[in-house]
C-alpha atoms as a PDB file:
ATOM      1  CA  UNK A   1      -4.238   3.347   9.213  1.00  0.00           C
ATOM      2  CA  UNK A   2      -7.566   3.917  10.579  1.00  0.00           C
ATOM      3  CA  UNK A   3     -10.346   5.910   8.187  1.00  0.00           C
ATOM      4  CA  UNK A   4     -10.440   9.035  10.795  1.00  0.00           C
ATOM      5  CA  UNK A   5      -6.541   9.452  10.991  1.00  0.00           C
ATOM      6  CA  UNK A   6      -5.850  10.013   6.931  1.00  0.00           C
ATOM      7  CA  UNK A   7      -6.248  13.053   5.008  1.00  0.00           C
ATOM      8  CA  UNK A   8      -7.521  12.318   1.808  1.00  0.00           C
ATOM      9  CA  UNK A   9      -8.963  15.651   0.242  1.00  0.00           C
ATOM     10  CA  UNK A  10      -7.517  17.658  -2.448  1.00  0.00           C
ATOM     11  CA  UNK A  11      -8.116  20.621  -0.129  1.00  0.00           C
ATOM     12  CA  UNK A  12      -7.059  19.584   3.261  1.00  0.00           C
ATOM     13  CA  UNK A  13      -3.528  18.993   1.203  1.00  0.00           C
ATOM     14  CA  UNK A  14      -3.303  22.162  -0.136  1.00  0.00           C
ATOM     15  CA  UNK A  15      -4.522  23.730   3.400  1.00  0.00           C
ATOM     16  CA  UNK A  16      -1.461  21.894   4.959  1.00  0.00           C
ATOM     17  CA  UNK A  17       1.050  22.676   2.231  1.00  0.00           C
ATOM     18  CA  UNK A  18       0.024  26.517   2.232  1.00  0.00           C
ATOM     19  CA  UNK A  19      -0.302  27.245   5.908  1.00  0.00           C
ATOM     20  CA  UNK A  20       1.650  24.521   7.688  1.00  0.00           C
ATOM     21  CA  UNK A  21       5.541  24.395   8.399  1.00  0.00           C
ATOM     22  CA  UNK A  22       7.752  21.542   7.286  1.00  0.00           C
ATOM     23  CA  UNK A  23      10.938  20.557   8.031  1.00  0.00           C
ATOM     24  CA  UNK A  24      12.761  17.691   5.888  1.00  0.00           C
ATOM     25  CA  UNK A  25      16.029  15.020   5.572  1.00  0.00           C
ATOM     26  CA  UNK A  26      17.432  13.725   2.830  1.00  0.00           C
ATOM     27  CA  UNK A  27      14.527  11.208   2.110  1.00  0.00           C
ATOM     28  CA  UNK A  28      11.304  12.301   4.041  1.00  0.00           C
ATOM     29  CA  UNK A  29       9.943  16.179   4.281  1.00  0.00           C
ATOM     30  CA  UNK A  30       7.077  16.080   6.996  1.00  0.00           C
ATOM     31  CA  UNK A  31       3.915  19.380   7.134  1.00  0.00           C
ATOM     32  CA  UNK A  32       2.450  20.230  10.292  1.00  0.00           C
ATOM     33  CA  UNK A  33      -0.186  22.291  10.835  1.00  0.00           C
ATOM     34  CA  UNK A  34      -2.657  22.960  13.666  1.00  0.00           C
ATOM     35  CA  UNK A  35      -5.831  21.592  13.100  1.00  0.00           C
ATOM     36  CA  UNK A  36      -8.312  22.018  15.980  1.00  0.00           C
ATOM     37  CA  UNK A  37     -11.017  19.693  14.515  1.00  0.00           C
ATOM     38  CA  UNK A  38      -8.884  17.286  13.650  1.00  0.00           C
ATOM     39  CA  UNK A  39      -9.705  13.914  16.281  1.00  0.00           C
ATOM     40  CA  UNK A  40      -6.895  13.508  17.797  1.00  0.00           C
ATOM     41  CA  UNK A  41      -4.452  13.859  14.391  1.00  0.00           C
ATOM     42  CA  UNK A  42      -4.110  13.191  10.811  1.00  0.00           C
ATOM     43  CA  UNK A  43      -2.046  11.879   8.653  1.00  0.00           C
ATOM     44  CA  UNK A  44      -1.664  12.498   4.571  1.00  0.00           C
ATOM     45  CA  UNK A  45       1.259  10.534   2.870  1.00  0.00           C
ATOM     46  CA  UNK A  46       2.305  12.005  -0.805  1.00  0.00           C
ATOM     47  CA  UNK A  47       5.010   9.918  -3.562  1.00  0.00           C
ATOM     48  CA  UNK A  48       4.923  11.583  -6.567  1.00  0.00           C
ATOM     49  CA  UNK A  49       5.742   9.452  -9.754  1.00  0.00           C
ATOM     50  CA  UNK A  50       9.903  10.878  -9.387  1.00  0.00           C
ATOM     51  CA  UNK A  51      10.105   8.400  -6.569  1.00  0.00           C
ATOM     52  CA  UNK A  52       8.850   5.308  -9.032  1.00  0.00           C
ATOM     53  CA  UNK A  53       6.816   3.296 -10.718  1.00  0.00           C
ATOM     54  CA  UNK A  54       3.366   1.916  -9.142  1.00  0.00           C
ATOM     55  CA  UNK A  55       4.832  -1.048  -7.150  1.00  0.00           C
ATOM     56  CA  UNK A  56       7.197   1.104  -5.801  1.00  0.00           C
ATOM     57  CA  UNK A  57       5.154   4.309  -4.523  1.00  0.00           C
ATOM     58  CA  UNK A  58       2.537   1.789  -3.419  1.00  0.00           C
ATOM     59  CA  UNK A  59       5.507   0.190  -1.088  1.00  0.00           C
ATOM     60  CA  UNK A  60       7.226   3.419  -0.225  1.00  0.00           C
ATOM     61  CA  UNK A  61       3.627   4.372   1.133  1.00  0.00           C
ATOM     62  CA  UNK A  62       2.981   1.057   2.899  1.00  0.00           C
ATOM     63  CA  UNK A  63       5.912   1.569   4.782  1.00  0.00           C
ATOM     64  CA  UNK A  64       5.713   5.081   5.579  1.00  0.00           C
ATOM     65  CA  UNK A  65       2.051   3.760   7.150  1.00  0.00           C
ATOM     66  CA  UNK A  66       3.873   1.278   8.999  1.00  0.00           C
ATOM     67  CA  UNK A  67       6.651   3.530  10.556  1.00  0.00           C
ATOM     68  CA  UNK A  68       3.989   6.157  11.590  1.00  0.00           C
ATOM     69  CA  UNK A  69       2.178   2.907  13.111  1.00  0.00           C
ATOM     70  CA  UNK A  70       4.977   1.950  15.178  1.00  0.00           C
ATOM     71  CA  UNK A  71       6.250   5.928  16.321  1.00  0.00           C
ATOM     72  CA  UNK A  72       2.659   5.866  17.573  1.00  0.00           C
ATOM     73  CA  UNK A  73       3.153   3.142  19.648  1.00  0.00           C
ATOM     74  CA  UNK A  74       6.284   4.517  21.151  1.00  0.00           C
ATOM     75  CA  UNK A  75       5.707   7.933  21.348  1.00  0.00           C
ATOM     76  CA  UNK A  76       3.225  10.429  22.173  1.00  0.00           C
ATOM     77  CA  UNK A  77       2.815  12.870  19.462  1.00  0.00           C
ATOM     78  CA  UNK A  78       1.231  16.433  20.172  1.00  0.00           C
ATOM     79  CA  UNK A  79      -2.537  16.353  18.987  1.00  0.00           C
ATOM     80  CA  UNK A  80      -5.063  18.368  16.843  1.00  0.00           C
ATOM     81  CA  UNK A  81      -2.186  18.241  14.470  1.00  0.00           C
ATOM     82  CA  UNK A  82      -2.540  17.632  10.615  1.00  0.00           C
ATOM     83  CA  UNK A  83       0.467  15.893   9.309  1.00  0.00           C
ATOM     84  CA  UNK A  84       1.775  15.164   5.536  1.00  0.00           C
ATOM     85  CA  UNK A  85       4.722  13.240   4.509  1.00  0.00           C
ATOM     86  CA  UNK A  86       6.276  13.374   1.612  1.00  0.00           C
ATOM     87  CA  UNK A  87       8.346  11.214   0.224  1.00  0.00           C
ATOM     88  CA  UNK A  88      11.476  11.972  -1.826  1.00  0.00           C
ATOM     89  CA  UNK A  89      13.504   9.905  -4.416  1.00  0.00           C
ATOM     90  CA  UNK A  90      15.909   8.101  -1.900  1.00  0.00           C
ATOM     91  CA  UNK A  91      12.998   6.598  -0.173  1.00  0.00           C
ATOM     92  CA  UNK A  92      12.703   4.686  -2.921  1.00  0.00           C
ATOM     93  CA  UNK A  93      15.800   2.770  -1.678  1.00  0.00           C
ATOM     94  CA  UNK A  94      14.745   2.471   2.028  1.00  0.00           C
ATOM     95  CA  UNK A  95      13.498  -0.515   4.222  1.00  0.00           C
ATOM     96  CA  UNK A  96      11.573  -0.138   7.207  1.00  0.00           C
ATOM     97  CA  UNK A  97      14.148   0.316   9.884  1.00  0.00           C
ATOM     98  CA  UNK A  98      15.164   3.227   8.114  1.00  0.00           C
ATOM     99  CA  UNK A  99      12.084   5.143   7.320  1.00  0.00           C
ATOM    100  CA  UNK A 100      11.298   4.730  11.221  1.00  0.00           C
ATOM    101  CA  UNK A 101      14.919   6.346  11.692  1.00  0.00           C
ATOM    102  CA  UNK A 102      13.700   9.049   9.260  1.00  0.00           C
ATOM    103  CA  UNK A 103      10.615   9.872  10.255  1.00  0.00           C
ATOM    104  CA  UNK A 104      11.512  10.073  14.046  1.00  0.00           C
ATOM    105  CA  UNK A 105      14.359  12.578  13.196  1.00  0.00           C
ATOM    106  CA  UNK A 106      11.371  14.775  11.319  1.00  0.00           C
ATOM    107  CA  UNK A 107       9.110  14.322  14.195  1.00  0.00           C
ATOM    108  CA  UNK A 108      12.014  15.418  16.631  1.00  0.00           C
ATOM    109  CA  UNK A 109      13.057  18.290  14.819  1.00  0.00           C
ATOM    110  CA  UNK A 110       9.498  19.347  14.585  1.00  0.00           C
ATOM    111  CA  UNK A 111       9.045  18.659  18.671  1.00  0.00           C
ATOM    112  CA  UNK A 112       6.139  16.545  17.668  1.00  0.00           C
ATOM    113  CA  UNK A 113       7.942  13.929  20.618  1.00  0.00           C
ATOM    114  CA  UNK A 114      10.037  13.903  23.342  1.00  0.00           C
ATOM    115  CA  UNK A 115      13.075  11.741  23.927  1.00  0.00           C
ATOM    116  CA  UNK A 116      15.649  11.241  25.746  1.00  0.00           C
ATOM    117  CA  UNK A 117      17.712   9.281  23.093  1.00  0.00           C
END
């Protein structure tokens, strides 16, 4: 994921988790809030040590990076939007096919897209 779409900072976190809304699943819970300097969106991805050791949180987020990359290419999502993903202990379990399923379910629920499926 490019530099200017990640959130990194301790504070832009806690921004998100205190004034943003979330919605969740069994797996992923997803933070939205508006950001209107944020060009054009971005992303923050949190697996706290529950989920697993270092391997595993390092591949949980690696593919939570990669299903983002690939809703992006499908979808339009609504801009000037910062987003954080959390992940929960079943994602430890998942493969990539799945966390897209997930994450397009939280972006749906949160009318981040549109579709007709």
């Amino acid at each position: 994921m490019q530099k200017e779409l990640r959130l990194k900072k301790r504070e832009d976190f806690k921004k998100v988790y205190t004034y943003g809304r979330s919605v969740s699943n069994r797996e992923l819970v997803l933070y939205m809030m508006d950001q209107p300097k944020a060009e054009p969106y971005r992303f923050g991805i949190s697996v706290s040590k529950k989920v697993g050791n270092a391997v595993i949180r390092n591949r949980v987020k690696r593919l939570i990076k990669e299903a983002i990359r690939s809703l992006l290419l499908k979808y339009e999502i609504k801009k000037k939007k910062d987003y954080i993903i959390i992940a929960r202990i079943p994602a430890a379990q998942m493969d990539l096919p799945h966390f897209e399923r997930s994450l397009k379910h939280l972006f749906k629920k949160m009318k981040i897209i549109e579709t007709n499926d």
